[in-house]
PDB file of N, CA and C in Angstrom:
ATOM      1  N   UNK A   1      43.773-252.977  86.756  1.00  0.00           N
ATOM      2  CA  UNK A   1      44.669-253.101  85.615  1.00  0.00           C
ATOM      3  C   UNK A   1      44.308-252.029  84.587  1.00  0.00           C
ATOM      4  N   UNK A   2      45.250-251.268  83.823  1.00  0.00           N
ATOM      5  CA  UNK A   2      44.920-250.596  82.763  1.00  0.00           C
ATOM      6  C   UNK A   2      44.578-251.520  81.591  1.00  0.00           C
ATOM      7  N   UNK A   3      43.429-249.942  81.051  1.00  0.00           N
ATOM      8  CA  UNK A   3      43.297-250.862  79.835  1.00  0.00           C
ATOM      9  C   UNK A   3      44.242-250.566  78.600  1.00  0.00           C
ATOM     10  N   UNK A   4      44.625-251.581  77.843  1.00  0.00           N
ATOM     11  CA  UNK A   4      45.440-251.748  76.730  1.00  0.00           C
ATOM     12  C   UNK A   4      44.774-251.814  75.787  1.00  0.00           C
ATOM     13  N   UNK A   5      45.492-250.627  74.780  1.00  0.00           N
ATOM     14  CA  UNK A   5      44.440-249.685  73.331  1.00  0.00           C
ATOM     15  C   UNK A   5      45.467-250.588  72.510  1.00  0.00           C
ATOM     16  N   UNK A   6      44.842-251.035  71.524  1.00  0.00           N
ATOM     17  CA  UNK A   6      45.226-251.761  70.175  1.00  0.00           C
ATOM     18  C   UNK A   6      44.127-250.916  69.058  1.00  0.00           C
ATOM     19  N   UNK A   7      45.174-249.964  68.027  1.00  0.00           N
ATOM     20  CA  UNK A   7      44.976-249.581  67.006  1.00  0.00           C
ATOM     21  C   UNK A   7      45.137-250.417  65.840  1.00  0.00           C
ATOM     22  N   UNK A   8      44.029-251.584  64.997  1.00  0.00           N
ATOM     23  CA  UNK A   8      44.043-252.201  64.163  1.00  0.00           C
ATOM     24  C   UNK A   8      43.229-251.826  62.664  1.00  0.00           C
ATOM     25  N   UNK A   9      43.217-250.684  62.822  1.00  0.00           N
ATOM     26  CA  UNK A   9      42.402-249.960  61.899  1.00  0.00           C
ATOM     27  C   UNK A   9      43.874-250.040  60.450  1.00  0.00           C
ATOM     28  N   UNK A  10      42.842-250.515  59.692  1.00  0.00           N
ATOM     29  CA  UNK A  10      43.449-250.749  58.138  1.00  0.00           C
ATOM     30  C   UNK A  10      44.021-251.892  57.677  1.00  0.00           C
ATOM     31  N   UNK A  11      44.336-252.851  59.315  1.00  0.00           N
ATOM     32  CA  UNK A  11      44.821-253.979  59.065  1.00  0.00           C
ATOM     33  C   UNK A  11      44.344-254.947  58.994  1.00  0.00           C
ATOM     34  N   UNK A  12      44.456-255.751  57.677  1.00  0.00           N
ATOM     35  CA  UNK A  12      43.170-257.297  57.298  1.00  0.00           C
ATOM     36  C   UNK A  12      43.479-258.321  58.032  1.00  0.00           C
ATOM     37  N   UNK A  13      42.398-259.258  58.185  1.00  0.00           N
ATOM     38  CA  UNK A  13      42.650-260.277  58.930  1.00  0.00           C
ATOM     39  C   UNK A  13      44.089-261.537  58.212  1.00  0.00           C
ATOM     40  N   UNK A  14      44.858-261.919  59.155  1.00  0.00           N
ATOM     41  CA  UNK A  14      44.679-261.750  61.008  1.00  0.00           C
ATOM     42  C   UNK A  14      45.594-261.090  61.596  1.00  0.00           C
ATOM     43  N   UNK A  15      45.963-259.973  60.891  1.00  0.00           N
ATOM     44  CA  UNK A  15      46.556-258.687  62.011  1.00  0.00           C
ATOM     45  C   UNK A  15      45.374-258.588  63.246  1.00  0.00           C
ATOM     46  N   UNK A  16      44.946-258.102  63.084  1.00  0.00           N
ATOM     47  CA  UNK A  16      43.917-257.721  64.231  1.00  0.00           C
ATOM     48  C   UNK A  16      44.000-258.997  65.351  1.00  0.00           C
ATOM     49  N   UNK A  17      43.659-260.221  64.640  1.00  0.00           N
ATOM     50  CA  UNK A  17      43.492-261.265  65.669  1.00  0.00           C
ATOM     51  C   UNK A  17      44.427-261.615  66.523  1.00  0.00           C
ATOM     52  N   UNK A  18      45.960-261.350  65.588  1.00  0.00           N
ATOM     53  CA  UNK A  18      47.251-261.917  66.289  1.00  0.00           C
ATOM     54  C   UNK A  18      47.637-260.543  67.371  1.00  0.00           C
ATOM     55  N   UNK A  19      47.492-259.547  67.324  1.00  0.00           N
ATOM     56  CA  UNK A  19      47.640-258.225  68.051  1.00  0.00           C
ATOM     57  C   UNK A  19      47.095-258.649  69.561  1.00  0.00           C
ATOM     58  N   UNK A  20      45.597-259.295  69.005  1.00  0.00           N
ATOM     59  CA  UNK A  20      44.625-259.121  70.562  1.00  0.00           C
ATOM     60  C   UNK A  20      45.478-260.724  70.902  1.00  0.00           C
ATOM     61  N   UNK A  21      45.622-261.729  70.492  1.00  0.00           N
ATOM     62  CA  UNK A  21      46.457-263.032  70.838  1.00  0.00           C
ATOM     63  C   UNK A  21      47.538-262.344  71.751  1.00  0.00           C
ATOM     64  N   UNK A  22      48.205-261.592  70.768  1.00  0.00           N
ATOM     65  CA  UNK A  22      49.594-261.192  72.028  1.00  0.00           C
ATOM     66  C   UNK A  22      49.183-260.815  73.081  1.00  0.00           C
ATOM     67  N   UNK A  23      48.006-259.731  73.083  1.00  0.00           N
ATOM     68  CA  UNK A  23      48.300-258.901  74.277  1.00  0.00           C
ATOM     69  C   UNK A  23      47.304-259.907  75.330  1.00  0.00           C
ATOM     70  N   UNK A  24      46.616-260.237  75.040  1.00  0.00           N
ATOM     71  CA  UNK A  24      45.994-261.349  75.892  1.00  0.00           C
ATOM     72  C   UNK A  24      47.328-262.536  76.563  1.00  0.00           C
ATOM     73  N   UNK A  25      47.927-263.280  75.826  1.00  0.00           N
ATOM     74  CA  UNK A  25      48.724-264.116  76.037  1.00  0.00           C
ATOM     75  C   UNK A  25      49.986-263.112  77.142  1.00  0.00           C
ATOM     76  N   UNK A  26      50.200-261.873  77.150  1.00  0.00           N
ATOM     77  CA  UNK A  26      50.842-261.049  77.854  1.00  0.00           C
ATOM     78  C   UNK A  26      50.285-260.597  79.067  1.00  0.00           C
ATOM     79  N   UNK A  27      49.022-261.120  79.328  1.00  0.00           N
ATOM     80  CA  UNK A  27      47.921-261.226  80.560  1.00  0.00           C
ATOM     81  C   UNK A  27      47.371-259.983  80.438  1.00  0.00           C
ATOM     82  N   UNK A  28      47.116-259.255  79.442  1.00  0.00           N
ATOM     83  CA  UNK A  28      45.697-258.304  79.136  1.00  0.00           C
ATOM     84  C   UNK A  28      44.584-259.087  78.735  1.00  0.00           C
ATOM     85  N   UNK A  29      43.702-258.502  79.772  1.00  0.00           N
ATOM     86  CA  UNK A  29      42.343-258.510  79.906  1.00  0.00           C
ATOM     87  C   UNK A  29      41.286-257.818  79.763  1.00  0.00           C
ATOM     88  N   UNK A  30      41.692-256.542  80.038  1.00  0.00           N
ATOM     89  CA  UNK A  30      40.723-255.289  79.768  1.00  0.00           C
ATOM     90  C   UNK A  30      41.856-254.697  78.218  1.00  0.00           C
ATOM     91  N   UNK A  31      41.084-255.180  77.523  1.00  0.00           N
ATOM     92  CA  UNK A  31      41.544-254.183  76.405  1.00  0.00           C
ATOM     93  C   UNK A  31      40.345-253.285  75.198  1.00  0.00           C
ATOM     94  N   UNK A  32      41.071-252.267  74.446  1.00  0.00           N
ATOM     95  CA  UNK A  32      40.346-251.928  73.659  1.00  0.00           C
ATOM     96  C   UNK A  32      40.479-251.704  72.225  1.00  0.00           C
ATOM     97  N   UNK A  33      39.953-252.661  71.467  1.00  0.00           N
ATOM     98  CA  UNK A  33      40.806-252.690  69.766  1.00  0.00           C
ATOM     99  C   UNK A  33      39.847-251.804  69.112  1.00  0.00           C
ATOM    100  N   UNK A  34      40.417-251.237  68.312  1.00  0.00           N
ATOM    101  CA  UNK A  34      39.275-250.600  66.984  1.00  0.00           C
ATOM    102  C   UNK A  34      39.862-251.036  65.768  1.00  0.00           C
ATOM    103  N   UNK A  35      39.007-251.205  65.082  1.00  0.00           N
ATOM    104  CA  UNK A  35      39.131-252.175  63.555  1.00  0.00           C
ATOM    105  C   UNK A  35      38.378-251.095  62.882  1.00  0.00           C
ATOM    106  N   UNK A  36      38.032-251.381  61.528  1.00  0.00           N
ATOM    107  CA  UNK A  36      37.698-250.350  60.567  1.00  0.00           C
ATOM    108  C   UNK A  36      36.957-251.314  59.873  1.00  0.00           C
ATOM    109  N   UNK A  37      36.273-252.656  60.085  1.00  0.00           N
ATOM    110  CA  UNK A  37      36.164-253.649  58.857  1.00  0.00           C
ATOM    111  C   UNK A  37      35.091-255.002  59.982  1.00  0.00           C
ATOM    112  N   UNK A  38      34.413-255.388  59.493  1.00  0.00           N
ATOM    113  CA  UNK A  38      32.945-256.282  60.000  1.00  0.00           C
ATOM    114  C   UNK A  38      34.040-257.476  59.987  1.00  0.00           C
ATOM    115  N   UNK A  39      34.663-258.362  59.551  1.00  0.00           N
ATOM    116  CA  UNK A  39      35.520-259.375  59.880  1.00  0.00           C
ATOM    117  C   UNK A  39      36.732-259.181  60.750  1.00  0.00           C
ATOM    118  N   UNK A  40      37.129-258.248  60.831  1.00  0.00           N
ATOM    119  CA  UNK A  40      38.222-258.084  61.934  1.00  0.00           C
ATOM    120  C   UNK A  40      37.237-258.150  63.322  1.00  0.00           C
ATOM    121  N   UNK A  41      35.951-257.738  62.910  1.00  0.00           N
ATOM    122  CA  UNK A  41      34.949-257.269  64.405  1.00  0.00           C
ATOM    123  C   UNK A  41      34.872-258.794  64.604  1.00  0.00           C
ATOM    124  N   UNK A  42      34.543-259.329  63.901  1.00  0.00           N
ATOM    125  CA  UNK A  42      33.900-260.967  64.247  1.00  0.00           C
ATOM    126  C   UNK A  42      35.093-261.749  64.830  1.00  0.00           C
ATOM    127  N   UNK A  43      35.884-261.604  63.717  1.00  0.00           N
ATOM    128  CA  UNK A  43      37.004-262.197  64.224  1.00  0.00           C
ATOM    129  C   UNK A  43      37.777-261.952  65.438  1.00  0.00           C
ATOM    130  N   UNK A  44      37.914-261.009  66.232  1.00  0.00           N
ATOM    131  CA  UNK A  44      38.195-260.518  67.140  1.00  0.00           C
ATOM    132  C   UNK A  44      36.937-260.995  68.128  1.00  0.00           C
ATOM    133  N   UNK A  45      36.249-260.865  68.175  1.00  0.00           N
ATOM    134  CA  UNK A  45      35.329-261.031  68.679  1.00  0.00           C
ATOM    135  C   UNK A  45      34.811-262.567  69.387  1.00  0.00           C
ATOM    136  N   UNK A  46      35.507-263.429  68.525  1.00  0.00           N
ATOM    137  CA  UNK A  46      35.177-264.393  68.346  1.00  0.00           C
ATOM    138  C   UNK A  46      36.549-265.225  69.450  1.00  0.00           C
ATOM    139  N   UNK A  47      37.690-264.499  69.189  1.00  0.00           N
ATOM    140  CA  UNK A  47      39.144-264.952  69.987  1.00  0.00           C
ATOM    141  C   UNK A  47      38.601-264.763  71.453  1.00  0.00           C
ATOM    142  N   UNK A  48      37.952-263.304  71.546  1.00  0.00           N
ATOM    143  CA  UNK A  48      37.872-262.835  72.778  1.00  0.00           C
ATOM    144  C   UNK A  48      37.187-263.761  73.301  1.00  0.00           C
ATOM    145  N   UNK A  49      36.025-264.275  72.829  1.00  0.00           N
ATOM    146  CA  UNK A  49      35.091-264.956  73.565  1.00  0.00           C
ATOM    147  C   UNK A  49      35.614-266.723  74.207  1.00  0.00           C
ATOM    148  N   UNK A  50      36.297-267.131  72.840  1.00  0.00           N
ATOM    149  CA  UNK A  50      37.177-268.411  73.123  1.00  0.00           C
ATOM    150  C   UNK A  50      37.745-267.975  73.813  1.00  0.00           C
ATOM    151  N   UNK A  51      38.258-267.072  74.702  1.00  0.00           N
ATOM    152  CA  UNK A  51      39.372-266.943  75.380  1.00  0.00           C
ATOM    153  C   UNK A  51      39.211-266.832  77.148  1.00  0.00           C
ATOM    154  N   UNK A  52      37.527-266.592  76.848  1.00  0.00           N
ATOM    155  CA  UNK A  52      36.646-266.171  78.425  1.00  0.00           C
ATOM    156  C   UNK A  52      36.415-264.559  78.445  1.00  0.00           C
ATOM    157  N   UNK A  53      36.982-264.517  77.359  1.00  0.00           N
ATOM    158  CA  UNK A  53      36.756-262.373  77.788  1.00  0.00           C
ATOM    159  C   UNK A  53      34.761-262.207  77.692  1.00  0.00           C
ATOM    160  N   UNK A  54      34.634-260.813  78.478  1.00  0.00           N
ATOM    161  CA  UNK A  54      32.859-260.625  78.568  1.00  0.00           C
ATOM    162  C   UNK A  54      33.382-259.381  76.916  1.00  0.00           C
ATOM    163  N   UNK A  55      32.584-259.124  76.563  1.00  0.00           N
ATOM    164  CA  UNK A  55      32.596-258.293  74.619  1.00  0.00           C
ATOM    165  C   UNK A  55      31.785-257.480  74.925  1.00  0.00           C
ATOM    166  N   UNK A  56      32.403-256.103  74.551  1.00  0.00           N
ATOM    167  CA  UNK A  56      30.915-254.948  73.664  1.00  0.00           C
ATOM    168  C   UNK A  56      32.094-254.645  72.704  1.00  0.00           C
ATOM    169  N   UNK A  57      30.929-253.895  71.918  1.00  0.00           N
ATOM    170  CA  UNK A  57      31.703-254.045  70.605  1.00  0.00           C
ATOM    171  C   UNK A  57      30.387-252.737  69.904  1.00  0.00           C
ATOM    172  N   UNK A  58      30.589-251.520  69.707  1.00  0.00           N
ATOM    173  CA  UNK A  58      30.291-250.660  69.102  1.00  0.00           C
ATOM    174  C   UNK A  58      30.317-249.975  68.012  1.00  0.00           C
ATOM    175  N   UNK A  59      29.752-249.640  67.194  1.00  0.00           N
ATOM    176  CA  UNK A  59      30.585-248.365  65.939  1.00  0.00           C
ATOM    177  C   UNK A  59      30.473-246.911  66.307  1.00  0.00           C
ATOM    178  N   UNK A  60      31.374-247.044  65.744  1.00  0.00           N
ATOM    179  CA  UNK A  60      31.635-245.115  66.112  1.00  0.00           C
ATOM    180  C   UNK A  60      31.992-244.054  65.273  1.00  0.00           C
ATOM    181  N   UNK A  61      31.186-244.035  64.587  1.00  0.00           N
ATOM    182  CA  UNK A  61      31.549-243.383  62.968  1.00  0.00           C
ATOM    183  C   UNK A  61      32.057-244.727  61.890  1.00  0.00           C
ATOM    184  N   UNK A  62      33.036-244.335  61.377  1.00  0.00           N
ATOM    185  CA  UNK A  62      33.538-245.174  60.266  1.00  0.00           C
ATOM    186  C   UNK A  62      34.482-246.777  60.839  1.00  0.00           C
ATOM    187  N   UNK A  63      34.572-246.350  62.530  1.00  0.00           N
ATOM    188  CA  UNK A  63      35.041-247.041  63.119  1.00  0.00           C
ATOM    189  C   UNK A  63      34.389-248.285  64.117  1.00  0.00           C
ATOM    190  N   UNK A  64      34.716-249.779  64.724  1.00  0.00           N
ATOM    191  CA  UNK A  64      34.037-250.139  65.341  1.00  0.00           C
ATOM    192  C   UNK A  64      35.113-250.691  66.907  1.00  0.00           C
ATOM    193  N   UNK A  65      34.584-250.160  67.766  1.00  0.00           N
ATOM    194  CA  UNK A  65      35.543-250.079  69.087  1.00  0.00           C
ATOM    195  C   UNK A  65      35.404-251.211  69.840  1.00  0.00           C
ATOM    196  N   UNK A  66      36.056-252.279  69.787  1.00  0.00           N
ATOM    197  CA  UNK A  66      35.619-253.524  70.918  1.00  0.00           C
ATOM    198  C   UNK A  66      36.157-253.564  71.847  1.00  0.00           C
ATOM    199  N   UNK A  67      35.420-253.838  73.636  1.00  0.00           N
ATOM    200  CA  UNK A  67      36.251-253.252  74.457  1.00  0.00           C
ATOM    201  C   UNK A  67      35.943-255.115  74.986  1.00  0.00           C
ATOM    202  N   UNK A  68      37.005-255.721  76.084  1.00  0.00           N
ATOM    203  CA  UNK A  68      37.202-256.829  76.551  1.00  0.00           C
ATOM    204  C   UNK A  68      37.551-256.538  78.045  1.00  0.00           C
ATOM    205  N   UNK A  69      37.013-257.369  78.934  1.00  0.00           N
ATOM    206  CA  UNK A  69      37.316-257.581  80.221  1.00  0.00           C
ATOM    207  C   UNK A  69      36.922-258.918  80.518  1.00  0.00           C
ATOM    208  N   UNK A  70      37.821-258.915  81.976  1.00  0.00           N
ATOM    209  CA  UNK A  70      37.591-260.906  82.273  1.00  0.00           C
ATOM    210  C   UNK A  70      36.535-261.016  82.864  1.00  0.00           C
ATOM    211  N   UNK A  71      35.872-262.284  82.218  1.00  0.00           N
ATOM    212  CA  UNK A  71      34.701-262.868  82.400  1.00  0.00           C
ATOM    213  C   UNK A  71      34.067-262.685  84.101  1.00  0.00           C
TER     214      UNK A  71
END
Protein backbone atom coordinates (compact mmCIF):
# COMPACT_ATOMS: atom_id res chain seq x y z
CA UNK A 1 0.00 0.00 0.00
CA UNK A 2 1.24 3.56 -0.51
CA UNK A 3 1.96 5.71 1.98
CA UNK A 4 -0.50 8.65 2.51
CA UNK A 5 1.30 12.24 3.32
CA UNK A 6 -0.98 14.46 5.51
CA UNK A 7 0.38 18.07 5.67
CA UNK A 8 -0.98 19.41 9.16
CA UNK A 9 1.52 21.90 9.77
CA UNK A 10 -0.14 25.21 11.24
CA UNK A 11 -3.24 23.48 12.00
CA UNK A 12 -4.44 23.42 15.93
CA UNK A 13 -5.91 20.71 17.44
CA UNK A 14 -8.19 18.76 16.16
CA UNK A 15 -7.40 19.46 12.59
CA UNK A 16 -4.61 17.22 12.70
CA UNK A 17 -6.55 14.49 14.59
CA UNK A 18 -9.68 14.57 12.33
CA UNK A 19 -7.31 14.48 8.97
CA UNK A 20 -5.47 11.19 10.38
CA UNK A 21 -9.42 9.88 11.56
CA UNK A 22 -10.36 10.25 7.87
CA UNK A 23 -7.65 8.80 6.27
CA UNK A 24 -7.46 5.89 8.60
CA UNK A 25 -11.32 5.35 8.54
CA UNK A 26 -10.62 5.38 4.45
CA UNK A 27 -8.35 2.20 5.26
CA UNK A 28 -4.88 4.07 5.45
CA UNK A 29 -2.49 2.52 7.40
CA UNK A 30 0.85 3.49 6.45
CA UNK A 31 0.68 7.11 6.69
CA UNK A 32 2.81 10.14 7.22
CA UNK A 33 1.59 13.45 9.10
CA UNK A 34 3.86 16.38 9.97
CA UNK A 35 2.57 18.82 12.55
CA UNK A 36 4.57 21.85 13.61
CA UNK A 37 3.30 21.77 17.43
CA UNK A 38 3.99 19.00 20.66
CA UNK A 39 0.00 18.54 21.02
CA UNK A 40 -0.91 17.81 17.58
CA UNK A 41 2.27 15.15 18.09
CA UNK A 42 0.53 13.64 21.17
CA UNK A 43 -2.57 13.92 19.97
CA UNK A 44 -2.03 12.22 16.87
CA UNK A 45 -0.14 9.98 18.37
CA UNK A 46 -2.33 8.97 20.74
CA UNK A 47 -5.45 8.22 17.83
CA UNK A 48 -2.82 6.22 16.10
CA UNK A 49 -2.14 4.06 18.88
CA UNK A 50 -6.05 3.64 19.92
CA UNK A 51 -6.45 2.68 16.60
CA UNK A 52 -3.64 -0.39 16.54
CA UNK A 53 -1.22 1.65 14.34
CA UNK A 54 2.89 0.71 15.39
CA UNK A 55 4.28 5.06 15.80
CA UNK A 56 7.68 6.80 15.18
CA UNK A 57 7.42 10.06 15.43
CA UNK A 58 10.59 12.36 14.84
CA UNK A 59 11.62 16.13 14.58
CA UNK A 60 13.07 17.46 11.77
CA UNK A 61 14.00 20.91 12.10
CA UNK A 62 11.08 23.11 13.13
CA UNK A 63 8.99 20.20 12.11
CA UNK A 64 7.84 16.80 13.75
CA UNK A 65 7.14 13.82 11.12
CA UNK A 66 4.93 10.89 12.45
CA UNK A 67 4.99 7.97 10.34
CA UNK A 68 2.08 4.96 11.08
CA UNK A 69 1.84 1.42 9.89
CA UNK A 70 -0.41 -1.62 10.93
CA UNK A 71 0.39 -3.15 13.97
Amino acid sequence: MTTKRIDARGLSCPQPVVLVSRAIADGNSDLEIIVDNEVARENVLRLATRRGLKTDAREEGAEIVIRTAKA
